[in-house]
C-alpha atoms as a PDB file:
ATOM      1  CA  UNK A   1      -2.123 -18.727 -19.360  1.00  0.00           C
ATOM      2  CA  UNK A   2       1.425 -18.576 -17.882  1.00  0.00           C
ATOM      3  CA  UNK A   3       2.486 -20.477 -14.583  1.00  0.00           C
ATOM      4  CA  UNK A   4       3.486 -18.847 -11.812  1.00  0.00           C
ATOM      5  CA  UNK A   5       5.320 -20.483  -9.186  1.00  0.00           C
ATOM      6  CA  UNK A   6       3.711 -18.715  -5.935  1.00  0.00           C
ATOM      7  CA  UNK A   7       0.737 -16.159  -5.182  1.00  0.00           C
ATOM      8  CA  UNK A   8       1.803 -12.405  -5.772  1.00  0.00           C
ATOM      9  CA  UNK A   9       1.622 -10.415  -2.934  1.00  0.00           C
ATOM     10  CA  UNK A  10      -1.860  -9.561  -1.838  1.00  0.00           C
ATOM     11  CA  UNK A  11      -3.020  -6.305   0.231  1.00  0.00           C
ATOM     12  CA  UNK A  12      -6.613  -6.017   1.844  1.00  0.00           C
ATOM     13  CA  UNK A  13      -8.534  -3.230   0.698  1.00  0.00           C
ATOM     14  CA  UNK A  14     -10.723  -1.629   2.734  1.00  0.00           C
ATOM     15  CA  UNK A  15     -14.422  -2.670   2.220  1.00  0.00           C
ATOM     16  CA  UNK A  16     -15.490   0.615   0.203  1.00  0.00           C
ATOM     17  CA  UNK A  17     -12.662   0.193  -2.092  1.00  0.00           C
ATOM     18  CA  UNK A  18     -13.020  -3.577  -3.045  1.00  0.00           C
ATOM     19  CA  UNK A  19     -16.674  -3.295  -4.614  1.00  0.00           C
ATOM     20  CA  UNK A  20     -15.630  -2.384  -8.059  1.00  0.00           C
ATOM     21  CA  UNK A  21     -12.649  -4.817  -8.003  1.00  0.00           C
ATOM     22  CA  UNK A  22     -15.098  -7.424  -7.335  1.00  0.00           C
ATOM     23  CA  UNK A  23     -17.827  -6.776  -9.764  1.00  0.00           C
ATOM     24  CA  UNK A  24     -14.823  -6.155 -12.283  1.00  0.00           C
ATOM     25  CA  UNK A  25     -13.463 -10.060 -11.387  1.00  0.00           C
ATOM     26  CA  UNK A  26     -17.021 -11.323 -11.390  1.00  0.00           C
ATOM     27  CA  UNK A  27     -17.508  -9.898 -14.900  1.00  0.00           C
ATOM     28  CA  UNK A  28     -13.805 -10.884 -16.214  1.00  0.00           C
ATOM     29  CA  UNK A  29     -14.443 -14.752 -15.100  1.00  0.00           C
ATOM     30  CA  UNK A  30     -17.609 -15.564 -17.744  1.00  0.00           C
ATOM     31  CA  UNK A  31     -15.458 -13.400 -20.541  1.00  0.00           C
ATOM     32  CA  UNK A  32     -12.057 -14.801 -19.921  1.00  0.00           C
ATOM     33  CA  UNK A  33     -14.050 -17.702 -21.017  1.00  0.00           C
ATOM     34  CA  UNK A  34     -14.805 -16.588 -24.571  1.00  0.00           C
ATOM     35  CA  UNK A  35     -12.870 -16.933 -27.915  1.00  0.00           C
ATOM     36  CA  UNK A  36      -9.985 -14.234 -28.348  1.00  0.00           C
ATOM     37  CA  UNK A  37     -12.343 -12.637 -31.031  1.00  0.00           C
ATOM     38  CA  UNK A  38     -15.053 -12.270 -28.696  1.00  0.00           C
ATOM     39  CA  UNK A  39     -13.081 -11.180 -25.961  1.00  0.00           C
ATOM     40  CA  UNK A  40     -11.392  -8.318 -28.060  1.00  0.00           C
ATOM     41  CA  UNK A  41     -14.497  -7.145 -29.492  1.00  0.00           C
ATOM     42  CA  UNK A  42     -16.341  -6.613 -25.652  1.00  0.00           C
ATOM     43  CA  UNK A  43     -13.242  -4.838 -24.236  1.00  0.00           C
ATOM     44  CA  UNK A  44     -13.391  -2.906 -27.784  1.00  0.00           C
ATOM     45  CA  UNK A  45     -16.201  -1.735 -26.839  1.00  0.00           C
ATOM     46  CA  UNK A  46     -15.559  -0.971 -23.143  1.00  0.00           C
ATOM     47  CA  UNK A  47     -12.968   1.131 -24.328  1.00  0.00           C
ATOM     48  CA  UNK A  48     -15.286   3.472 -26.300  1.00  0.00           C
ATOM     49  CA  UNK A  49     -14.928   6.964 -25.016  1.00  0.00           C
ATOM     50  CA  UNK A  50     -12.007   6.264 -22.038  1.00  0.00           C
ATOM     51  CA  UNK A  51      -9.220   8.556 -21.523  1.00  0.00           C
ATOM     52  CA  UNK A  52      -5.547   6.578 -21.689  1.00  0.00           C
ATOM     53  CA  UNK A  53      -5.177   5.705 -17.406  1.00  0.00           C
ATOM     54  CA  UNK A  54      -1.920   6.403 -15.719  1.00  0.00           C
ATOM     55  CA  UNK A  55       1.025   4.533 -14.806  1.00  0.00           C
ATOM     56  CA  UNK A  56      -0.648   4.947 -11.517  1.00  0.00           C
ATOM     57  CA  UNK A  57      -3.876   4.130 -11.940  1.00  0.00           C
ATOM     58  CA  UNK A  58      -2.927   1.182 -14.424  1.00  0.00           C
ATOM     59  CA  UNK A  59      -0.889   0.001 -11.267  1.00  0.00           C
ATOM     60  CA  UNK A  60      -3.614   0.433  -8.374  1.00  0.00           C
ATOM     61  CA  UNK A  61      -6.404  -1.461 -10.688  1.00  0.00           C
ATOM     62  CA  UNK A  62      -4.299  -4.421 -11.308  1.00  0.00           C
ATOM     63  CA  UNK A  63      -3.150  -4.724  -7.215  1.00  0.00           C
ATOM     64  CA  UNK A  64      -7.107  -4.291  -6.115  1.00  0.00           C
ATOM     65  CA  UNK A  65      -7.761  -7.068  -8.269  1.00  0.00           C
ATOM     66  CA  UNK A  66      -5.155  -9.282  -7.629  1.00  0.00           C
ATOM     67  CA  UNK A  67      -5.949  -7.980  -3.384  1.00  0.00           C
ATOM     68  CA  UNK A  68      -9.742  -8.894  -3.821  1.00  0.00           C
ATOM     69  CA  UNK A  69      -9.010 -12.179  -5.891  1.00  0.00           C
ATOM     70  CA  UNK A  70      -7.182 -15.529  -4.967  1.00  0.00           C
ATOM     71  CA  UNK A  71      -7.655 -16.715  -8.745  1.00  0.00           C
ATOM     72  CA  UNK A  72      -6.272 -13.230  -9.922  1.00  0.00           C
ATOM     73  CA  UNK A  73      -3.347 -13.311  -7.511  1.00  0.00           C
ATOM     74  CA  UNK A  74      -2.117 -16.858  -8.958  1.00  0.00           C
ATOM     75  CA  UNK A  75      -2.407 -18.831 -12.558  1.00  0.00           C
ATOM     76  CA  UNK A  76      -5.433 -16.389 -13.702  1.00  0.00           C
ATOM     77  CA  UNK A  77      -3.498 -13.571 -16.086  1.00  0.00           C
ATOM     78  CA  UNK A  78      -6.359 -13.859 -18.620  1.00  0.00           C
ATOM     79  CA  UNK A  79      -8.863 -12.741 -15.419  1.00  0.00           C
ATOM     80  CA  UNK A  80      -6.976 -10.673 -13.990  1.00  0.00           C
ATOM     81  CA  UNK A  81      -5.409  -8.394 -17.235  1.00  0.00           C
ATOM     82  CA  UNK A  82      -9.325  -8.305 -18.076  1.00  0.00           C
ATOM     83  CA  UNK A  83     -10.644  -7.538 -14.554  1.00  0.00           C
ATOM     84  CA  UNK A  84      -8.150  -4.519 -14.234  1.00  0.00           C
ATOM     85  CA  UNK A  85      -9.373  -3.219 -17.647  1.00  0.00           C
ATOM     86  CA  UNK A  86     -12.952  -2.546 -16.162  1.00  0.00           C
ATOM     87  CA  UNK A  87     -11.746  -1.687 -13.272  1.00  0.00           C
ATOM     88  CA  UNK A  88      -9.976   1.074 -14.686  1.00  0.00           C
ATOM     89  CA  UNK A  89     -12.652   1.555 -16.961  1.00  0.00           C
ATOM     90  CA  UNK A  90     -14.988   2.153 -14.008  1.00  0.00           C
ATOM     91  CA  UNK A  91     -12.919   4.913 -13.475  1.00  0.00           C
ATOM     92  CA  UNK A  92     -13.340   6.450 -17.480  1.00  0.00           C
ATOM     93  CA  UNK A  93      -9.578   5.409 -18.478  1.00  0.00           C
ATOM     94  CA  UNK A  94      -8.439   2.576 -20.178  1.00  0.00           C
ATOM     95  CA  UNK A  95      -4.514   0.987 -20.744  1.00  0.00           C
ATOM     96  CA  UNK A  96      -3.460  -1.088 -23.480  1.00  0.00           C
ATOM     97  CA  UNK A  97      -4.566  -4.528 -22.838  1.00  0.00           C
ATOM     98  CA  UNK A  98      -2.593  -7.143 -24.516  1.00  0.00           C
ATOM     99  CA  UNK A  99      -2.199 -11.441 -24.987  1.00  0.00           C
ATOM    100  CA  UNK A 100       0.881 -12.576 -25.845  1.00  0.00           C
ATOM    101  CA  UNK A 101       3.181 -15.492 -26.359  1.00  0.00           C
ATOM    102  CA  UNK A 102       6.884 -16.189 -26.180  1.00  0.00           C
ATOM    103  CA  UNK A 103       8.220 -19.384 -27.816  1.00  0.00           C
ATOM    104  CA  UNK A 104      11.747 -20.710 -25.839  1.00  0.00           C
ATOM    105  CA  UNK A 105      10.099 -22.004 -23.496  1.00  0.00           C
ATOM    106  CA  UNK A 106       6.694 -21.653 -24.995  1.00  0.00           C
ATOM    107  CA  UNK A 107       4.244 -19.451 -22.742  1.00  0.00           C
ATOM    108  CA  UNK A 108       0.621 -17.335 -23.182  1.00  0.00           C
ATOM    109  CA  UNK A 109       0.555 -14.179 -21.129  1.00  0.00           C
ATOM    110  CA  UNK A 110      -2.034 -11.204 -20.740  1.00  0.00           C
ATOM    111  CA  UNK A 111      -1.532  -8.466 -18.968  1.00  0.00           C
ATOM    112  CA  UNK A 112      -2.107  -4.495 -18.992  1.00  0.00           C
ATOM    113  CA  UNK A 113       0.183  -1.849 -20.078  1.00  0.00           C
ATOM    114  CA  UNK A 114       0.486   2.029 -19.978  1.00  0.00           C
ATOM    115  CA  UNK A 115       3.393   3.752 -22.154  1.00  0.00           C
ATOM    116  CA  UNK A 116       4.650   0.286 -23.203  1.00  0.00           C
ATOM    117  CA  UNK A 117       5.486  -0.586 -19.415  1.00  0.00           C
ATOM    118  CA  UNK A 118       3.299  -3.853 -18.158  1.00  0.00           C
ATOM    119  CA  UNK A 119       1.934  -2.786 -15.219  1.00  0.00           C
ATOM    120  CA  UNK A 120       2.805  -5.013 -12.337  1.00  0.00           C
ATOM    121  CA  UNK A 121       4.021  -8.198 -14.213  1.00  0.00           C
ATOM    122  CA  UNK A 122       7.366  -9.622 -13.405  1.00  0.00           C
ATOM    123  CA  UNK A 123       8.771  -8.884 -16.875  1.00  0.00           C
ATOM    124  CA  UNK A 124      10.462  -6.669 -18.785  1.00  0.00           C
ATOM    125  CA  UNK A 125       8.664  -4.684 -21.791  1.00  0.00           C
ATOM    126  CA  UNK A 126       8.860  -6.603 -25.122  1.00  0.00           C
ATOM    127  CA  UNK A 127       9.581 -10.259 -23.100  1.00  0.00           C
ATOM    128  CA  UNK A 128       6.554 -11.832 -24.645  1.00  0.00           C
ATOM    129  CA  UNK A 129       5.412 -10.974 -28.184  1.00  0.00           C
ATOM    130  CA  UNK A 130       2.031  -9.573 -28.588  1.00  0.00           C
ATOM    131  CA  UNK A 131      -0.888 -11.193 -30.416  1.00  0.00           C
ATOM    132  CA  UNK A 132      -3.829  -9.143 -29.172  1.00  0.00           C
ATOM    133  CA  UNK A 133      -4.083  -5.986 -28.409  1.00  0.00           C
ATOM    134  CA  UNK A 134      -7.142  -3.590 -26.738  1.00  0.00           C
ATOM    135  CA  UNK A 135      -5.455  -0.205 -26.775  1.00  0.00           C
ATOM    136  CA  UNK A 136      -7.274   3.295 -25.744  1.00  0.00           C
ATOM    137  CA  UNK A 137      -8.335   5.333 -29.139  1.00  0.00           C
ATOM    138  CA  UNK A 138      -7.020   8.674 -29.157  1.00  0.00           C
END
């Protein structure tokens, strides 16, 4: 959605921790693919039954996919904000996944957030304006 101008920072995982990163970036590529509706309606119903995740957890989902994930570590927010949902959701939390825009200059964004904080993203809270938003059901 957004540009970035260089790949974030990317860790290596040790092998036992990169398997549900992976299957969590092979199952965000088909449905980063989908319409918005369609999108929000399967991570609706991911979120069924999760506990709200961390600040922490939020945090360590997002860098094990961007670590596992050239595509997720560059241009790929829609992947990688969707990727970090299951991952997390793996785990039986969820965060508040969200698509945004901002108009001057005109950019798309998605990314996760916990407590109205994006979690890893390069931006302050309230920089882009929401348009979609997957948040855990109390």
């Amino acid at each position: 959605m957004s540009t970035l101008s260089s790949l974030e920072h990317r860790r290596r995982l040790p092998l036992r921790r990169r398997i549900f990163p992976l299957i969590a970036v092979a199952v965000a590529a088909p449905l980063a693919k989908m319409t918005p509706h369609r999108i929000r309606r399967v991570l609706e119903f991911a979120r069924r039954g999760a506990r709200p995740a961390s600040q922490r957890q939020a945090l360590d989902a997002r860098n094990a996919v961007v670590a596992v994930s050239l595509r997720c570590a560059g241009n790929g927010c829609l992947q990688r904000s969707i990727a970090a949902a299951l991952c997390l959701r793996a785990k039986g939390v969820w965060p508040t996944w969200r698509v945004g825009v901002r108009t001057e200059p005109f950019r798309a964004h998605s990314w996760i957030e916990v407590d109205g904080r994006p979690m890893g993203e390069p931006f302050p809270a309230g920089h882009y304006l929401p348009l979609i938003t997957v948040a855990v059901r109390e």
